[in-house]
Protein backbone atom coordinates (compact mmCIF):
# COMPACT_ATOMS: atom_id res chain seq x y z
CA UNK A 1 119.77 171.17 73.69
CA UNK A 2 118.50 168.90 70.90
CA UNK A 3 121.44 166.97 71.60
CA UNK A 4 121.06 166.02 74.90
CA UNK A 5 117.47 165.23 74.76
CA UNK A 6 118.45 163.06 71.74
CA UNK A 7 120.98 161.28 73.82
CA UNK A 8 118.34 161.35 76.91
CA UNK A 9 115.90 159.37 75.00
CA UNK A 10 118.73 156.99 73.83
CA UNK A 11 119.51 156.19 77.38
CA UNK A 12 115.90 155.49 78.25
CA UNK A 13 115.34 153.32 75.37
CA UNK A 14 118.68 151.00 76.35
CA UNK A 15 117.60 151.26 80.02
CA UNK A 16 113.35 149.72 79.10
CA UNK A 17 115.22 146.97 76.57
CA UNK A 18 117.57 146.00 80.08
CA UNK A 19 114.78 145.97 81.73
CA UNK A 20 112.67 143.71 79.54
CA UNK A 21 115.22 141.41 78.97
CA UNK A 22 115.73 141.15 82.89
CA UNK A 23 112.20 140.92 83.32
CA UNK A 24 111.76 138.21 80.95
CA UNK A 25 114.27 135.99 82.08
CA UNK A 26 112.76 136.10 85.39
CA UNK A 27 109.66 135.06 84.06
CA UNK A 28 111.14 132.46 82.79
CA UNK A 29 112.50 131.24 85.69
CA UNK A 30 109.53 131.70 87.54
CA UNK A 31 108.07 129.42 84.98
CA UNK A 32 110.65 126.93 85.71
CA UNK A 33 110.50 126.97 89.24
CA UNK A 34 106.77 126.19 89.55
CA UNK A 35 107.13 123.27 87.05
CA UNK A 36 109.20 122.13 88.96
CA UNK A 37 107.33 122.63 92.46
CA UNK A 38 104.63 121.28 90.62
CA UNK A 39 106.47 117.91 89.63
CA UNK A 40 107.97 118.03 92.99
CA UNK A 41 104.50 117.98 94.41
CA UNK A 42 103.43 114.99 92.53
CA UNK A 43 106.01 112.83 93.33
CA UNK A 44 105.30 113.90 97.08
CA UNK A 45 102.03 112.36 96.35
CA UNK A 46 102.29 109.38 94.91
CA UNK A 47 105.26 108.54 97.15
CA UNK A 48 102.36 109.23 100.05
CA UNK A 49 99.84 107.31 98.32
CA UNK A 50 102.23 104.10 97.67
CA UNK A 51 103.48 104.53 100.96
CA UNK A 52 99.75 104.79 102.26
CA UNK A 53 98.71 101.16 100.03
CA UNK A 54 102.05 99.63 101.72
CA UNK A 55 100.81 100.15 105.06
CA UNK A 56 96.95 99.73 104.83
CA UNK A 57 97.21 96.49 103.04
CA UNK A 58 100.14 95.71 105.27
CA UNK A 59 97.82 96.04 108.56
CA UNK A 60 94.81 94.03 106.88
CA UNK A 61 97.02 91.09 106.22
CA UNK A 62 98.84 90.47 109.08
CA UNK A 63 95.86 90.51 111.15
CA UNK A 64 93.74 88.19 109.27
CA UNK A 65 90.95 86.38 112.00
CA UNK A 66 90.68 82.42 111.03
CA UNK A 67 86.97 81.42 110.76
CA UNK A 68 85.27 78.41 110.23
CA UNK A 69 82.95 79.30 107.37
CA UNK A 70 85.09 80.57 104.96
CA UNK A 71 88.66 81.17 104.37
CA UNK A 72 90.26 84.81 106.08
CA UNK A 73 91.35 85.56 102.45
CA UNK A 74 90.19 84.83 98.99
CA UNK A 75 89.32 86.07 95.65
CA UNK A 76 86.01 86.56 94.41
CA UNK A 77 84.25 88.14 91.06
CA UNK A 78 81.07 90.46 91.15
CA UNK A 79 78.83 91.36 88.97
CA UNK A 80 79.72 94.25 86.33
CA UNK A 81 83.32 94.41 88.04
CA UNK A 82 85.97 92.81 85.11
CA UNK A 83 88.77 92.12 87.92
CA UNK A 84 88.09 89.84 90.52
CA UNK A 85 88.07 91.66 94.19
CA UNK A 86 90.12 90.35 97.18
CA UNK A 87 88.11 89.52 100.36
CA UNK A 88 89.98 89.83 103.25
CA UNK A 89 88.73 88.92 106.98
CA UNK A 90 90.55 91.03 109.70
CA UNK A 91 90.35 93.12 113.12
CA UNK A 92 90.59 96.32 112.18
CA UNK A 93 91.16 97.15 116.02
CA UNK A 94 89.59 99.79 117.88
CA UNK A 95 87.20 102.18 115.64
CA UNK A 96 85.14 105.46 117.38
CA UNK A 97 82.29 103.33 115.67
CA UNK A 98 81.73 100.01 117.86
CA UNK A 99 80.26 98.60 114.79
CA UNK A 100 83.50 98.87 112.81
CA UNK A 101 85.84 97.78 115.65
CA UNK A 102 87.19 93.99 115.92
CA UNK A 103 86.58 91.70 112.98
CA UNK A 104 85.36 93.14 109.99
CA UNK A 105 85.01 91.71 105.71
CA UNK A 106 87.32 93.72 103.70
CA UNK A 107 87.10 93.98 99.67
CA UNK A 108 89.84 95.64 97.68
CA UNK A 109 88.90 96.32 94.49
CA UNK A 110 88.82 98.74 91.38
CA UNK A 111 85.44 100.85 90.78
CA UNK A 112 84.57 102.49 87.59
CA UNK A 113 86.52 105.50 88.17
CA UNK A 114 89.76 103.91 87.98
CA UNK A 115 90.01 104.38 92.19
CA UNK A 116 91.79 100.98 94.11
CA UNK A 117 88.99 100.72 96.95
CA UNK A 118 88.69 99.22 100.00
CA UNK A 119 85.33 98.80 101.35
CA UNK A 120 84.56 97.23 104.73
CA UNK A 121 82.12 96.08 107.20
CA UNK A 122 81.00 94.18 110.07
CA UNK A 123 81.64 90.38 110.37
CA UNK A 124 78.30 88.68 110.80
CA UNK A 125 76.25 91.72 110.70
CA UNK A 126 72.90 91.84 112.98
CA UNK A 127 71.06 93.92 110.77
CA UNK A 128 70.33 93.43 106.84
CA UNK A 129 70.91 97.01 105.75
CA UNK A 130 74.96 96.73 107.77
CA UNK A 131 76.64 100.11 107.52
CA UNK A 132 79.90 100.15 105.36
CA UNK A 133 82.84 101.92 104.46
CA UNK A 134 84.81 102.79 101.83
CA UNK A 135 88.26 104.14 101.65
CA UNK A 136 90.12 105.14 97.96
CA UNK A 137 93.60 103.58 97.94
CA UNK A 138 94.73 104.92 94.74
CA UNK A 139 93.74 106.90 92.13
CA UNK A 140 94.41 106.75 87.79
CA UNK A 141 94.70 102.64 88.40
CA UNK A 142 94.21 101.72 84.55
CA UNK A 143 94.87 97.88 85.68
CA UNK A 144 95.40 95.58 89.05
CA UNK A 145 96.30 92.69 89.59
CA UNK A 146 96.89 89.63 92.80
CA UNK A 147 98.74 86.78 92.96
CA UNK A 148 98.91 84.59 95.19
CA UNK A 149 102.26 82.34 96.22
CA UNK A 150 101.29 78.43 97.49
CA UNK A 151 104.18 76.52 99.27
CA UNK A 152 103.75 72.71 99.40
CA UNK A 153 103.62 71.83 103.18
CA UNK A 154 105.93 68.41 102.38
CA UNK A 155 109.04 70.72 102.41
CA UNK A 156 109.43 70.76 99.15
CA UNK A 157 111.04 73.64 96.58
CA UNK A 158 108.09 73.29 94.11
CA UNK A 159 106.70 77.01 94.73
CA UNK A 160 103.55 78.00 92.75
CA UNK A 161 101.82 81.48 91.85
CA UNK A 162 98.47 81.97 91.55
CA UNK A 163 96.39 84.40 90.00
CA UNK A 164 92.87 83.98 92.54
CA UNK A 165 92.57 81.91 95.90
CA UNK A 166 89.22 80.43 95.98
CA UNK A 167 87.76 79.72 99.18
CA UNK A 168 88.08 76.26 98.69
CA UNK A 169 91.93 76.78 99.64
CA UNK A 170 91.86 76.02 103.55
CA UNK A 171 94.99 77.52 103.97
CA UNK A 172 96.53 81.19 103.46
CA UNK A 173 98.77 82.17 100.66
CA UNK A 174 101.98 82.71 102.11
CA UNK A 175 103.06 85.75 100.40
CA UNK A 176 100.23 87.94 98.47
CA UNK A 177 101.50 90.33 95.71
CA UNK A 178 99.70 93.42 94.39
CA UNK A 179 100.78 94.52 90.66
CA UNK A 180 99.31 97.58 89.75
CA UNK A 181 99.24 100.13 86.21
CA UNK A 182 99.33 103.49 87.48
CA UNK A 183 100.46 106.44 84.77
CA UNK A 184 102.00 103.88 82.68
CA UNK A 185 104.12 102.79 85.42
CA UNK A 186 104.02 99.17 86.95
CA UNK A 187 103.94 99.00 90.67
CA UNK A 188 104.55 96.05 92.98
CA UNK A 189 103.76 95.32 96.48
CA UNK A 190 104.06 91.75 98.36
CA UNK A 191 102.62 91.49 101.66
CA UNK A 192 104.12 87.76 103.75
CA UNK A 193 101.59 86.33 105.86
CA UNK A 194 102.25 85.66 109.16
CA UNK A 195 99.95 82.58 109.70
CA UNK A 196 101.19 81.03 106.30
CA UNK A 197 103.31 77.89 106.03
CA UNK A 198 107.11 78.55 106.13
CA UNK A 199 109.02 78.92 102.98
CA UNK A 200 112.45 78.39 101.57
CA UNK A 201 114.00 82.04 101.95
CA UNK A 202 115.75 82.11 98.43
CA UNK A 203 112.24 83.08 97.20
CA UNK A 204 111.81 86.44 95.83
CA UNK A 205 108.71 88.54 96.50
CA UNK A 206 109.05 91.02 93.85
């Protein structure tokens, strides 16, 4: 009798170490699986949110609206802001706000939480106090960057990059490239204007 409780409690002892051991290598993979889902998730977004720059900026710049006061796209620095800002002119189409819909003053810029911005609002505003927007492009931006690519009309192969476009420039940039410093990675966008002058096709935007 002693015997085969003896060998009773032997099997239960081999069957709880099985059972741990099973148990903790599917911990483990649990473990593994939501690092992974996890990484998997973050490349999700930040493939959204480069894909969501691409086409924002994308939209702003090909629909730039030529005025005669100043330039549809230039550079400008503000106070307590290190980087200068980008000021776009554009229609931003039709908005469920009438005040927001047609031509509006776009700024992209980086605010003191490290967010890309883009703030707009109306062109030639009636009142003082205008009512603005503000949308967060990106997020963890340690550094940005434009530059700006001037053709020479005379058909020449002399191409130049620049690193603002003042608003002494009558004429658009004809390719604008964003650099930006995201989770020590370096991004790139360039955006080719459509109203810009033509320019020799061996150039490379990137």
């Amino acid at each position: 009798m002693r015997r085969k409780a003896t060998f009773l409690l032997f099997e239960v002892l081999v069957a709880l170490s099985l059972m741990g051991i099973l148990i903790s290598i599917l911990f483990s993979f649990m473990v593994q699986s939501m690092r992974v889902d996890k990484k998997m998730e973050m490349a999700r977004k930040s493939i959204l949110e480069r894909q969501n720059i691409q086409i924002r900026l994308q939209d702003i710049l090909t629909t730039l609206v030529p005025t005669d006061q100043v330039p549809s796209i230039y550079t400008e620095k503000f106070i307590n802001f290190e980087k200068e800002s980008l000021i776009a002119i554009f229609d931003n189409g039709i908005d469920p706000d009438p005040a927001f819909s047609g031509t509006v003053i776009g700024r992209i810029y980086l605010d003191a939480n490290k967010n890309l911005c883009l703030a707009y609002w109306p062109y030639q505003p009636k009142e003082q106090n205008c009512p603005w927007r503000n949308e967060v492009l990106a997020s963890n931006i340690s550094d940005f960057s434009f530059t700006f690519l001037k053709a020479n009309s005379d058909a020449s192969l002399k191409i130049l990059w620049e690193n603002s476009w003042s608003k002494k420039n009558k004429q658009s940039p004809s390719i604008v490239r964003l650099i930006l410093k995201q989770d020590h990675d370096t991004i790139q966008f360039a955006f080719r204007l459509v109203n810009a002058h033509t320019i020799p096709t061996w150039v490379k935007t990137t």
